[in-house]
C-alpha atoms as a PDB file:
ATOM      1  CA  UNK A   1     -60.482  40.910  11.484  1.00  0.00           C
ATOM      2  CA  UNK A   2     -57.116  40.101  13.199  1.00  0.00           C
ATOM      3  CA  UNK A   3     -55.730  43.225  10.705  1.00  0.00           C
ATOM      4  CA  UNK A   4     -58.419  45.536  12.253  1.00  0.00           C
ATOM      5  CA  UNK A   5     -60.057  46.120   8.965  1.00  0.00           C
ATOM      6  CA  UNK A   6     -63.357  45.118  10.504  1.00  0.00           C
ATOM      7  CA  UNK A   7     -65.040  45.716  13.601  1.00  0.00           C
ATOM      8  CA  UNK A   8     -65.203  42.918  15.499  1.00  0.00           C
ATOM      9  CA  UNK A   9     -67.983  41.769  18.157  1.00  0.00           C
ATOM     10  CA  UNK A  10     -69.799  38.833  19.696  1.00  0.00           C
ATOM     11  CA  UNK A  11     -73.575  38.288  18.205  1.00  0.00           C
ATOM     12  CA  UNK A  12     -74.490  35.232  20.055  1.00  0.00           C
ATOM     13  CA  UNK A  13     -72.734  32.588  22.187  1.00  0.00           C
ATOM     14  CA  UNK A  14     -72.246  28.570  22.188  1.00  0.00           C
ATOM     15  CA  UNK A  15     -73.288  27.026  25.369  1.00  0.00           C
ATOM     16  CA  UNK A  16     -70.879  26.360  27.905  1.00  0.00           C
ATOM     17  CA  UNK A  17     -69.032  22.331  27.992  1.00  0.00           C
ATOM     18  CA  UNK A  18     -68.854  23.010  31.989  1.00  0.00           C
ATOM     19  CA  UNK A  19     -71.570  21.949  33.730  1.00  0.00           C
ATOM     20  CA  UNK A  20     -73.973  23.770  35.915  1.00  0.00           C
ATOM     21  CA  UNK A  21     -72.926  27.194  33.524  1.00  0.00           C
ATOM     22  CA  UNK A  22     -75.587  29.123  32.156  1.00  0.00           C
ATOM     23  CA  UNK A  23     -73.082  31.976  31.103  1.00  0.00           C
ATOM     24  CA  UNK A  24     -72.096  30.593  27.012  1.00  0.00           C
ATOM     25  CA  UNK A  25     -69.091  30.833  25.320  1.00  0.00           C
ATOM     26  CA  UNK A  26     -67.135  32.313  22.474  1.00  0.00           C
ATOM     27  CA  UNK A  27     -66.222  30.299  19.427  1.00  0.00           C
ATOM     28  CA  UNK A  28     -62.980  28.366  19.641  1.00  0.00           C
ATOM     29  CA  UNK A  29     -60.818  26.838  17.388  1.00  0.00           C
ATOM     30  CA  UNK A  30     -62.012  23.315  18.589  1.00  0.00           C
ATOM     31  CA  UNK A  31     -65.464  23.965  17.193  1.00  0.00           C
ATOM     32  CA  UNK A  32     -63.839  23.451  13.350  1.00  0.00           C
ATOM     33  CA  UNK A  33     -65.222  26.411  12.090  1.00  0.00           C
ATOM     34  CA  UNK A  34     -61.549  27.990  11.428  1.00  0.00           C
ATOM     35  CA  UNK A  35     -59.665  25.077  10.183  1.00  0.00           C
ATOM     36  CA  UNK A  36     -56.217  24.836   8.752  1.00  0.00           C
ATOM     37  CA  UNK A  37     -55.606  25.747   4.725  1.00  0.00           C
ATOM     38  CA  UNK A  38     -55.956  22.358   2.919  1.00  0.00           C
ATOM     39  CA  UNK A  39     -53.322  21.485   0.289  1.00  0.00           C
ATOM     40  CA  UNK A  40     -51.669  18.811  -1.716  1.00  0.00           C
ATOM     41  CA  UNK A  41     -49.481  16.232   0.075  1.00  0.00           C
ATOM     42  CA  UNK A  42     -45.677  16.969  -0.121  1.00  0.00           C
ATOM     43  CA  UNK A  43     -44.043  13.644  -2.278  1.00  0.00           C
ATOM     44  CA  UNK A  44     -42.505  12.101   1.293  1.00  0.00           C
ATOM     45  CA  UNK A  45     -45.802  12.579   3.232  1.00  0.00           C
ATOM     46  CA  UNK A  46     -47.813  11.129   0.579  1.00  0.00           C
ATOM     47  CA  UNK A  47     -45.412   8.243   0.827  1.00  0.00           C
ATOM     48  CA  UNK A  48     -45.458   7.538   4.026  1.00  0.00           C
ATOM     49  CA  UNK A  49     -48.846   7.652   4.240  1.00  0.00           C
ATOM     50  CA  UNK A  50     -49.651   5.405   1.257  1.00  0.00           C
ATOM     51  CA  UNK A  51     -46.437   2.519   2.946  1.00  0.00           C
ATOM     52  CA  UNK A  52     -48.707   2.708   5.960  1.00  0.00           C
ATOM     53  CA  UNK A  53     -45.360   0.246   8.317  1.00  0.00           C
ATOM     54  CA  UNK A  54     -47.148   1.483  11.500  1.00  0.00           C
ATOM     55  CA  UNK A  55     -48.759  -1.934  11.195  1.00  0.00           C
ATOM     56  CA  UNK A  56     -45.415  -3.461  10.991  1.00  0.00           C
ATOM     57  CA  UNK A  57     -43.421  -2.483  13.918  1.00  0.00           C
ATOM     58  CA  UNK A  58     -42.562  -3.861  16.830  1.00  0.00           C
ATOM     59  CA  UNK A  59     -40.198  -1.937  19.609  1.00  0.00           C
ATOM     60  CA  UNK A  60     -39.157   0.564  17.541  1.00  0.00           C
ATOM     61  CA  UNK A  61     -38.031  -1.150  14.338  1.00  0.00           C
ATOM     62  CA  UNK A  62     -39.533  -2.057  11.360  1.00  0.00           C
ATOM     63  CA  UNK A  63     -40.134  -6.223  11.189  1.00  0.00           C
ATOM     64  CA  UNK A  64     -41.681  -6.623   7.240  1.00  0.00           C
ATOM     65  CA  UNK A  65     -41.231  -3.807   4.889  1.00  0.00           C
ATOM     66  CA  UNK A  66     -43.787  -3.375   1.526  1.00  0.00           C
ATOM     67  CA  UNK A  67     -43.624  -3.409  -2.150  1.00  0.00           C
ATOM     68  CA  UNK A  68     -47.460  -2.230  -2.076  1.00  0.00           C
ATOM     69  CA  UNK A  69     -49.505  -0.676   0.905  1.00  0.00           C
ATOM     70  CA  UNK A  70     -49.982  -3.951   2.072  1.00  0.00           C
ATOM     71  CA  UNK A  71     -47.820  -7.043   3.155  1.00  0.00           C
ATOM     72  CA  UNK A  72     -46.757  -9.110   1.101  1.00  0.00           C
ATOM     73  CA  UNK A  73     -45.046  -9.232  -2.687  1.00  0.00           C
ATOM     74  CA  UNK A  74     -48.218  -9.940  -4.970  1.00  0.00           C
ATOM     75  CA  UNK A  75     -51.223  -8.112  -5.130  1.00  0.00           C
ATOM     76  CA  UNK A  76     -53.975 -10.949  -3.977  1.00  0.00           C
ATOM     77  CA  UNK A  77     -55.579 -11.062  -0.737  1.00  0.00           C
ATOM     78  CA  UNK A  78     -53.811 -13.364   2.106  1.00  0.00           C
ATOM     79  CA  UNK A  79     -56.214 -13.651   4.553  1.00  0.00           C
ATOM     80  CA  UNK A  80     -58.357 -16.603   5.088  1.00  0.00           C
ATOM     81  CA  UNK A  81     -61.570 -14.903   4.597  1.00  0.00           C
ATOM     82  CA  UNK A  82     -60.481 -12.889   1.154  1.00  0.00           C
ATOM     83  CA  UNK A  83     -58.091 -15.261   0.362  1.00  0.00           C
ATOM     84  CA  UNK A  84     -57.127 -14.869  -3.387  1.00  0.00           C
ATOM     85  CA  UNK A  85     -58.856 -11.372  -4.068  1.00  0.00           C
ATOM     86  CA  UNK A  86     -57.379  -8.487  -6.107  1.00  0.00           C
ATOM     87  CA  UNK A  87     -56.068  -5.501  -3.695  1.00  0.00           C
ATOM     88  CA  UNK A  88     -56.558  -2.963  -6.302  1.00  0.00           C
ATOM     89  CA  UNK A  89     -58.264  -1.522  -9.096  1.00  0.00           C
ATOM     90  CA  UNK A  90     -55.143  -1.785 -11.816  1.00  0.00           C
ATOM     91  CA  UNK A  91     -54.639  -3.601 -15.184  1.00  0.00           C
ATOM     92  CA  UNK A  92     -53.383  -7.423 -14.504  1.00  0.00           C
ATOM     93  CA  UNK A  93     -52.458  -8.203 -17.967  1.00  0.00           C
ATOM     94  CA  UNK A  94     -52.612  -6.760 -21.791  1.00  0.00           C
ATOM     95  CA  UNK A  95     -56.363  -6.255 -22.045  1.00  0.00           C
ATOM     96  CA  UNK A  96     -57.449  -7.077 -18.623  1.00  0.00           C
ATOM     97  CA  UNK A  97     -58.645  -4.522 -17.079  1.00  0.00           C
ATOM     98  CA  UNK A  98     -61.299  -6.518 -14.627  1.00  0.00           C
ATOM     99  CA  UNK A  99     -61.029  -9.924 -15.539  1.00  0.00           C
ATOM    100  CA  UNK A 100     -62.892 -12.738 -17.248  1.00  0.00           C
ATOM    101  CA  UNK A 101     -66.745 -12.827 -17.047  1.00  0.00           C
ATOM    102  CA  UNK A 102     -68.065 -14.723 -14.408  1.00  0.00           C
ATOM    103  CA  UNK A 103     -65.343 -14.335 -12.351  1.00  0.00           C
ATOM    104  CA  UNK A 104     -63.741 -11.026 -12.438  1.00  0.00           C
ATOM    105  CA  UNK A 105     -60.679  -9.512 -10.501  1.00  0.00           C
ATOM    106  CA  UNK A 106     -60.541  -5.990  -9.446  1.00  0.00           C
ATOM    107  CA  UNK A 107     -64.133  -6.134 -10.430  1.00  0.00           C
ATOM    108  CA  UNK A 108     -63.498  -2.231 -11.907  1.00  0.00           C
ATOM    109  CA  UNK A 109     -63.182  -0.932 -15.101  1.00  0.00           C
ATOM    110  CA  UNK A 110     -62.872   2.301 -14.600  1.00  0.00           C
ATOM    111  CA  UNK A 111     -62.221   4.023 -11.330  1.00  0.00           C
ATOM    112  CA  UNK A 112     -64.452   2.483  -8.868  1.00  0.00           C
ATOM    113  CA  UNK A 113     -66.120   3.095  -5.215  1.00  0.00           C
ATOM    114  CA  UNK A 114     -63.811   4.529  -2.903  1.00  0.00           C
ATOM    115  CA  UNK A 115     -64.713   1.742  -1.004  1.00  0.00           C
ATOM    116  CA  UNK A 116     -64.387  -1.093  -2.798  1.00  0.00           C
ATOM    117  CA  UNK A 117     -60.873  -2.060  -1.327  1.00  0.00           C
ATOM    118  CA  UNK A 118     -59.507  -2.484   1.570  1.00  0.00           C
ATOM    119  CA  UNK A 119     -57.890   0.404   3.815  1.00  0.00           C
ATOM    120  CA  UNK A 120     -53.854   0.239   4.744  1.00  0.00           C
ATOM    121  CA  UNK A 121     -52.496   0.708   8.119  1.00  0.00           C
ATOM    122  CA  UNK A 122     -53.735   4.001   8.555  1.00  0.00           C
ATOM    123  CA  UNK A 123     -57.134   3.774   7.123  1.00  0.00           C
ATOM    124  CA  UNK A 124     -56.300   5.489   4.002  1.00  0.00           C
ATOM    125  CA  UNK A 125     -58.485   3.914   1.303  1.00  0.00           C
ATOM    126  CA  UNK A 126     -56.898   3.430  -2.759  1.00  0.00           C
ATOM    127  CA  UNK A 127     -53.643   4.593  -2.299  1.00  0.00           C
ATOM    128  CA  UNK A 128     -52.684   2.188  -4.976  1.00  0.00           C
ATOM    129  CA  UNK A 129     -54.637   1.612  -8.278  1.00  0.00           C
ATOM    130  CA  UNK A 130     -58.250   3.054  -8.614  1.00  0.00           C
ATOM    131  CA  UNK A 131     -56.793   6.816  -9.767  1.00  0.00           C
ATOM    132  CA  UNK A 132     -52.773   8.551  -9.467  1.00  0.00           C
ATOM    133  CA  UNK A 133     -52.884  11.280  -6.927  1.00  0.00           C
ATOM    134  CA  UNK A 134     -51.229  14.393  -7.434  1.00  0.00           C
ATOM    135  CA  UNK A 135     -48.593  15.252  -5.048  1.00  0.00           C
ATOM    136  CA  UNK A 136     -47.240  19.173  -4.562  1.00  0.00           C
ATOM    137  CA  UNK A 137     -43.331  18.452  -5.369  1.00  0.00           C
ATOM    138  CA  UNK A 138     -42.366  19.847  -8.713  1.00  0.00           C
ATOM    139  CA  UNK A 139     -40.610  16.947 -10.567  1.00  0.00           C
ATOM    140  CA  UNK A 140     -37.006  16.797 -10.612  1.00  0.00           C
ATOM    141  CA  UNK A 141     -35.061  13.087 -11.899  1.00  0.00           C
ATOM    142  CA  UNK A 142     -32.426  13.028  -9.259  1.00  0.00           C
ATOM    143  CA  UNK A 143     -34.904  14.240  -6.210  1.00  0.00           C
ATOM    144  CA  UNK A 144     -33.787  11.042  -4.254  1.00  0.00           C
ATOM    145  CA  UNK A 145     -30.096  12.105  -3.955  1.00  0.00           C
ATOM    146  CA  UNK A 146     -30.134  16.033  -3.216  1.00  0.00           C
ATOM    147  CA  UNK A 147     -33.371  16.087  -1.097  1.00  0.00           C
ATOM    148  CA  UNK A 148     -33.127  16.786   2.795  1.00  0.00           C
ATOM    149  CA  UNK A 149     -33.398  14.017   5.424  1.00  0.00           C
ATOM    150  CA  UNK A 150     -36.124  16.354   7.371  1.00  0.00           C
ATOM    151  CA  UNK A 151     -39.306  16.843   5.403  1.00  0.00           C
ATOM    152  CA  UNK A 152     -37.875  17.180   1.782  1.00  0.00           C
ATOM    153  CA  UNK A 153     -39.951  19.417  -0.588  1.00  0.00           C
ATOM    154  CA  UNK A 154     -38.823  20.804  -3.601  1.00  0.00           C
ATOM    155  CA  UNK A 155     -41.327  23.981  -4.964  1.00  0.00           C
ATOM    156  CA  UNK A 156     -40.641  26.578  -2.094  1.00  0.00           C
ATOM    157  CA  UNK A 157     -41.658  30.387  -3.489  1.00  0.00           C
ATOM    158  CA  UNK A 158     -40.825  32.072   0.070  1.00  0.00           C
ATOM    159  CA  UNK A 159     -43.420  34.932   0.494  1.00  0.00           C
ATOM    160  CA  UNK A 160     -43.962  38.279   3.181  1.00  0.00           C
ATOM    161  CA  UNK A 161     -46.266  40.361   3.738  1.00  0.00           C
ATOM    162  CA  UNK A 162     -46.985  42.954   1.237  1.00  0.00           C
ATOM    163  CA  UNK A 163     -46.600  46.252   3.906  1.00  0.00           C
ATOM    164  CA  UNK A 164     -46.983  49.887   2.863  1.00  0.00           C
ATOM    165  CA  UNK A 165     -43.356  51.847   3.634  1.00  0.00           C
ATOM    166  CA  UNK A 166     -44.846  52.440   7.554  1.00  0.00           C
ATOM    167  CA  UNK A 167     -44.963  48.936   8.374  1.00  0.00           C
ATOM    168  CA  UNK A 168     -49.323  48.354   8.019  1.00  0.00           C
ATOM    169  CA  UNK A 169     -50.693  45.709   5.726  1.00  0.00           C
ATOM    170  CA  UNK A 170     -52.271  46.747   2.706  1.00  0.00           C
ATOM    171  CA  UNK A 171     -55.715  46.013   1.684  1.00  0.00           C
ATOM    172  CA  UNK A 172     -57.110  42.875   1.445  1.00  0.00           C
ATOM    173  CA  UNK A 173     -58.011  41.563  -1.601  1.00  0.00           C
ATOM    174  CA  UNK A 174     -61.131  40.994  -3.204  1.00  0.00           C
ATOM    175  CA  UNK A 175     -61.740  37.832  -1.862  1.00  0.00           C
ATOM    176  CA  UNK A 176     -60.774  39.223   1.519  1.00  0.00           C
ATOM    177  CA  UNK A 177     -57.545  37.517   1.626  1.00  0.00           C
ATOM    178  CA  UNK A 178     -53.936  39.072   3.150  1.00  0.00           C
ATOM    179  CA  UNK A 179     -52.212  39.928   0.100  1.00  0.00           C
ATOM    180  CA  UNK A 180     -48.563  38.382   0.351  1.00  0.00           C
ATOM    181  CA  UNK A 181     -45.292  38.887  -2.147  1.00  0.00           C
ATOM    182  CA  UNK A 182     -41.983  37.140  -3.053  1.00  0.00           C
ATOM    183  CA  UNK A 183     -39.369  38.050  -0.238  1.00  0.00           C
ATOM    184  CA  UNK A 184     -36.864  40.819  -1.191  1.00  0.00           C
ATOM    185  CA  UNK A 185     -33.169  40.081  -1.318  1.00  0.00           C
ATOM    186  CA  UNK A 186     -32.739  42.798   0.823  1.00  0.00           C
ATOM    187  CA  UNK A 187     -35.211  41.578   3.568  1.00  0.00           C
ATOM    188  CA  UNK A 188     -33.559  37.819   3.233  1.00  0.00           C
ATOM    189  CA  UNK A 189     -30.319  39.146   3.207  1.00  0.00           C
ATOM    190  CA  UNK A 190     -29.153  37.874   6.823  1.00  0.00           C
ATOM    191  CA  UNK A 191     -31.421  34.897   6.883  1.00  0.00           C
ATOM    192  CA  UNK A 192     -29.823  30.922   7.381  1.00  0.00           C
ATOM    193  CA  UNK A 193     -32.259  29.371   5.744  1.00  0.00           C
ATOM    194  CA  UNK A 194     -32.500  31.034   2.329  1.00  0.00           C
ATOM    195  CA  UNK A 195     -31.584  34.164   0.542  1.00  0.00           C
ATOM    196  CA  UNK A 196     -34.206  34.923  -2.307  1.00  0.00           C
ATOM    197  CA  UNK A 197     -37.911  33.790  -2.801  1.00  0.00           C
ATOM    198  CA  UNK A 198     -37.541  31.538  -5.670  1.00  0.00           C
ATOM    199  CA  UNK A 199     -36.555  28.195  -4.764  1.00  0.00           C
ATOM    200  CA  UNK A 200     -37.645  25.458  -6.849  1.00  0.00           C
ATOM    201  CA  UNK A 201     -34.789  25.214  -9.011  1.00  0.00           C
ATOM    202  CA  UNK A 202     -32.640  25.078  -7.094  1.00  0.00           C
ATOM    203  CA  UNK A 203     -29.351  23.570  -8.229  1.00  0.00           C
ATOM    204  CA  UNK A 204     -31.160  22.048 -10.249  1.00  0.00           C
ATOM    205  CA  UNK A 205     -32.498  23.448 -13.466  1.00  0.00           C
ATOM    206  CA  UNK A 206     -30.972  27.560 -11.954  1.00  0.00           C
ATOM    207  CA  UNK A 207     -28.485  28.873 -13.888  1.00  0.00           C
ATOM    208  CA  UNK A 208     -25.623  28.110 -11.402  1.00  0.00           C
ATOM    209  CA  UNK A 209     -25.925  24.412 -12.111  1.00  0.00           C
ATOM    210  CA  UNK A 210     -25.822  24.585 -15.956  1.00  0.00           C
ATOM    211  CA  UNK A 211     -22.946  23.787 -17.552  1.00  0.00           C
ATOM    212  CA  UNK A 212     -22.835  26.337 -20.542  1.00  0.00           C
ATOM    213  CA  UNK A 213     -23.416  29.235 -21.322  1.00  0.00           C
ATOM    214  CA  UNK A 214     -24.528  30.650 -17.921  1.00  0.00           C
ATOM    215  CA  UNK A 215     -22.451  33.820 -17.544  1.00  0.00           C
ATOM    216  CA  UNK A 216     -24.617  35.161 -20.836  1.00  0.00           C
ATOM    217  CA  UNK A 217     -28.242  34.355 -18.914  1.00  0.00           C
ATOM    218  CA  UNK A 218     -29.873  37.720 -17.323  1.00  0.00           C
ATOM    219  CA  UNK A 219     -30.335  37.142 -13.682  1.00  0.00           C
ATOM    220  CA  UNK A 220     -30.287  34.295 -11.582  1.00  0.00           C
ATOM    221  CA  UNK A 221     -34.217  34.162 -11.447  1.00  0.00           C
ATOM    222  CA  UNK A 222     -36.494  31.196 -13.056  1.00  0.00           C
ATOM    223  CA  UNK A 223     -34.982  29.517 -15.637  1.00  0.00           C
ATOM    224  CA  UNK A 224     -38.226  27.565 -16.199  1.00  0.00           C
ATOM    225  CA  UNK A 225     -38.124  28.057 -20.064  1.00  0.00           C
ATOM    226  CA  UNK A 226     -34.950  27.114 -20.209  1.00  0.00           C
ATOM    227  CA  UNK A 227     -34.386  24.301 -18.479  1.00  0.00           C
ATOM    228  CA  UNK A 228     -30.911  22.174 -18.537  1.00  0.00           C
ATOM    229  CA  UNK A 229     -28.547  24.815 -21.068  1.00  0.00           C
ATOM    230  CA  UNK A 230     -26.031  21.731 -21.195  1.00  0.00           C
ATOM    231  CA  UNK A 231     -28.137  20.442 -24.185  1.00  0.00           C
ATOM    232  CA  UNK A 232     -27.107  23.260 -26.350  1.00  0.00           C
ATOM    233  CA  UNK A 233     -24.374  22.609 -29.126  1.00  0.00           C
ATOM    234  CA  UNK A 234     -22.383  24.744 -31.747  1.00  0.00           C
ATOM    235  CA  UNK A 235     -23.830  23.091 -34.436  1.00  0.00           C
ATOM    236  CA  UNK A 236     -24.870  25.302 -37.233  1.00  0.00           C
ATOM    237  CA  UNK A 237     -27.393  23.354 -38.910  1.00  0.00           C
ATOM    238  CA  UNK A 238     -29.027  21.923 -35.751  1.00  0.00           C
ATOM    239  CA  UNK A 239     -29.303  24.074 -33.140  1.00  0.00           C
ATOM    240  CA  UNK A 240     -29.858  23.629 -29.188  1.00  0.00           C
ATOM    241  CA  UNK A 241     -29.881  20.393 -30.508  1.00  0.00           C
ATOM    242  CA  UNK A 242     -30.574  17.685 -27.636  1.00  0.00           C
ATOM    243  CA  UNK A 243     -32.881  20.024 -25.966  1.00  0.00           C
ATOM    244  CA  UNK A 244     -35.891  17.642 -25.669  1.00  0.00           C
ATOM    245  CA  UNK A 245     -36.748  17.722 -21.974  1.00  0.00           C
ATOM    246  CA  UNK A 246     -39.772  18.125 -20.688  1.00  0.00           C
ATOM    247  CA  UNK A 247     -38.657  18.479 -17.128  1.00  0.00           C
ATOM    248  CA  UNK A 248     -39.518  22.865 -15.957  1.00  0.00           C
ATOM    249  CA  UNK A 249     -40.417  24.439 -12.793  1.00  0.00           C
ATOM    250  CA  UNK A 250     -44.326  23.529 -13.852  1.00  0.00           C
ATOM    251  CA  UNK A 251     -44.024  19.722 -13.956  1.00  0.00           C
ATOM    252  CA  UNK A 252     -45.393  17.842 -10.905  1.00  0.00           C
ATOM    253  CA  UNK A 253     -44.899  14.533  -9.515  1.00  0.00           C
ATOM    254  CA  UNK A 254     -47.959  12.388  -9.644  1.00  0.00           C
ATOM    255  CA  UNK A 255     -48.112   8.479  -7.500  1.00  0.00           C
ATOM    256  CA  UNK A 256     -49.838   6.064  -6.584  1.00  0.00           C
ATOM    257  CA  UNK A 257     -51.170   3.954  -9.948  1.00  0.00           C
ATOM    258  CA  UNK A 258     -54.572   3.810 -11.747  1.00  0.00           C
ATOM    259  CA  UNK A 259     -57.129   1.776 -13.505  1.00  0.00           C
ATOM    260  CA  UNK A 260     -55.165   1.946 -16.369  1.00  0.00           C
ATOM    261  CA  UNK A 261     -51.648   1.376 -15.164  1.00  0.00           C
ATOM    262  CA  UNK A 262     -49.541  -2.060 -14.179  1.00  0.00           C
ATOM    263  CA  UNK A 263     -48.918  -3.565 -10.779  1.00  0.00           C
ATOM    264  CA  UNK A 264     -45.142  -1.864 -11.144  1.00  0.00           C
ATOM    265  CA  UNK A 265     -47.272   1.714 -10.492  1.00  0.00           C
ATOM    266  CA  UNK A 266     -48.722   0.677  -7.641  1.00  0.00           C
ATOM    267  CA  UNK A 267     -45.451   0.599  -5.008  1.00  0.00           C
ATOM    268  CA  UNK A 268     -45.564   3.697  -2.943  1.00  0.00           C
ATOM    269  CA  UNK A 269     -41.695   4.615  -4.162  1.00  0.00           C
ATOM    270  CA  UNK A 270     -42.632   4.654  -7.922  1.00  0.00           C
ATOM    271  CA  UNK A 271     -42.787   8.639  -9.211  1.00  0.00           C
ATOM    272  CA  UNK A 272     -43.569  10.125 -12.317  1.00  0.00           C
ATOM    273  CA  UNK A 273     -44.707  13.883 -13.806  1.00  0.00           C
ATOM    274  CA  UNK A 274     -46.779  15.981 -15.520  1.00  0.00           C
ATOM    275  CA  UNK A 275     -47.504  19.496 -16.267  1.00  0.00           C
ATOM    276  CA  UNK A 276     -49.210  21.041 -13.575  1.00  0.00           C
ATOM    277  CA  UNK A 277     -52.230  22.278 -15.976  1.00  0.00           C
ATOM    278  CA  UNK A 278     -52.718  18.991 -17.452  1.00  0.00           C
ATOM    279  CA  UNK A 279     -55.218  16.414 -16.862  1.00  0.00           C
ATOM    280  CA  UNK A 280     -56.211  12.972 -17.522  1.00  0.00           C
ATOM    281  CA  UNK A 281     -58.575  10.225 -16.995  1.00  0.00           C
ATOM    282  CA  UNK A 282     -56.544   8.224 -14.304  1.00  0.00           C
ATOM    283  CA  UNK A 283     -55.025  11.435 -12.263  1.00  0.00           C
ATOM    284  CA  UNK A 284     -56.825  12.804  -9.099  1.00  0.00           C
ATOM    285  CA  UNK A 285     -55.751  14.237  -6.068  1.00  0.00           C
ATOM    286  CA  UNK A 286     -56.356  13.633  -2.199  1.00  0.00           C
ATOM    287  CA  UNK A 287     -56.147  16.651   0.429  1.00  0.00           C
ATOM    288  CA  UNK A 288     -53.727  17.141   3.317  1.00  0.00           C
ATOM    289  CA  UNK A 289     -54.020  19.341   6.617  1.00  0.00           C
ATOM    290  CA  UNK A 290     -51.145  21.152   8.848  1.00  0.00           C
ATOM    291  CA  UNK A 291     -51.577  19.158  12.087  1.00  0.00           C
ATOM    292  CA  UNK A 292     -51.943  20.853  15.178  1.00  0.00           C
ATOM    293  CA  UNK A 293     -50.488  20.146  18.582  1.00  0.00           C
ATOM    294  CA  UNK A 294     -48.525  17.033  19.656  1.00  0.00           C
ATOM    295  CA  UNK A 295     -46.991  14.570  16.789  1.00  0.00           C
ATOM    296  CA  UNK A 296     -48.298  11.318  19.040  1.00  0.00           C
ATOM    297  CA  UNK A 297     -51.424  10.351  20.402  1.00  0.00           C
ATOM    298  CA  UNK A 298     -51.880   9.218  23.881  1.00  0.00           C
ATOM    299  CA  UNK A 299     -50.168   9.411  27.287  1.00  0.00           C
ATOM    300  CA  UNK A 300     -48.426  12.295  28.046  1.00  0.00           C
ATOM    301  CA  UNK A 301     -44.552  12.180  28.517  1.00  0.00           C
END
């Protein structure tokens, strides 16, 4: 509709929120039914999310910081009322997976109820233990030293409208959707922020940052399939020997601990990766939304 590839008019109306109007309204975007795009958490949101220190600040700074969602450095209940109780579905021990009969722990041996544990600061339930989450950063080792200070996210594929040479959108897709393409070097050629569409090697796993070999590599594209060219050798009778990574532009980082993993898994800053068309028995995923309007609740500045 907002291309003008259909005709657009008003069937029927909501009734009016003012009172004493008879004359109804048109839909608006406070109704929910057009709604953000939902998508994976970015690694730092998920994070910050799962730490959940608004519950530990006081004017402005941070009094207690967290191994685990929650207070404390174990993984037992401190209140009075649940004093003693597990915090999260996990594995305790070398076997133990719920506990001894009669008087089990995380009372789970598999993943359990959403439910069945308590919430963190922000009302998030199981981010630690029950199932791993899926977050949408591709996986690099050294993430923690190169990423930005201002919402870090490494997997950008920078994307434009696909136009016809005068400037209108081509057709929609089958599905109805805007169809989009990787940005030109020619139409990111003055931009600040980046200068090509493919970014998620960047310096990292790209053929500027290998070591060897890269003035014989084709293009400065995706070097996916050949990730880290520094574990090549001259040896005859092993070659690229030392090329055993698994690390590529398709790897995701995955947080948060399972049913089947230790307490260590279960601290929001612990990371670890898997092929992004994989699966498994412990790994799930939670949805995030682009908020809209005003970062803070409440009075108006």
């Amino acid at each position: 509709y907002l291309l003008g590839k259909y005709e657009a008019s008003v069937r029927n109306t909501k009734p009016s929120l003012k009172p004493g109007e008879e004359q109804g309204r048109q839909i608006s975007f406070e109704d929910g039914i057009l709604l953000p795009k939902y998508r994976l958490p970015t690694e730092a949101e998920w994070e910050f999310a799962a730490s959940g220190l608004i519950g530990n600040t006081y004017d402005e700074r941070i009094v207690e910081r967290r191994i685990y969602p929650w207070n404390g450095h174990n993984v037992r209940n401190s209140s009075s009322r649940n004093r003693g109780e597990i915090m999260a579905n996990f594995v305790r021990g070398r076997g133990d997976y719920m506990g001894v009969a009669g008087n089990l722990n995380d009372k789970e041996l598999i993943p359990g109820p959403v439910k069945s544990y308590w919430p963190n600061d922000f009302g998030l339930y199981c981010m630690a233990g029950n199932v791993s989450e899926w977050v949408l950063d591709v996986y690099r080792p050294l993430t923690f030293q190169d990423m930005d200070e201002f919402r870090p996210f490494r997997g950008n594929v920078f994307q434009e409208l696909d136009l016809n040479p005068d400037g209108s959108v081509k057709n929609v897709d089958s599905l109805g959707r805007i169809r989009y393409r990787d940005v030109t070097p020619e139409n990111a050629a003055n931009r600040r922020n980046y200068n090509k569409a493919y970014y998620i090697n960047h310096l990292d796993g790209d053929v500027a940052s290998s070591i060897l070999d890269w003035e014989d590599v084709e293009g400065f594209g995706s070097t996916s399939d050949k990730m880290y060219y520094q574990g090549q050798t001259t040896r005859q009778d092993r070659p690229n020997d030392g090329m055993t990574t698994l690390i590529n532009d398709r790897v995701r980082v995955y947080k948060g601990g399972s049913w089947k993993d230790r307490a260590y898994w279960l601290s929001p800053g612990t990371r670890r990766f898997l092929d992004e068309a994989s699966s498994q028995s412990d790994l799930g995923f939670r949805c995030a939304m682009e908020a809209v309007g005003s970062q803070t609740a409440g009075k108006r500045r």
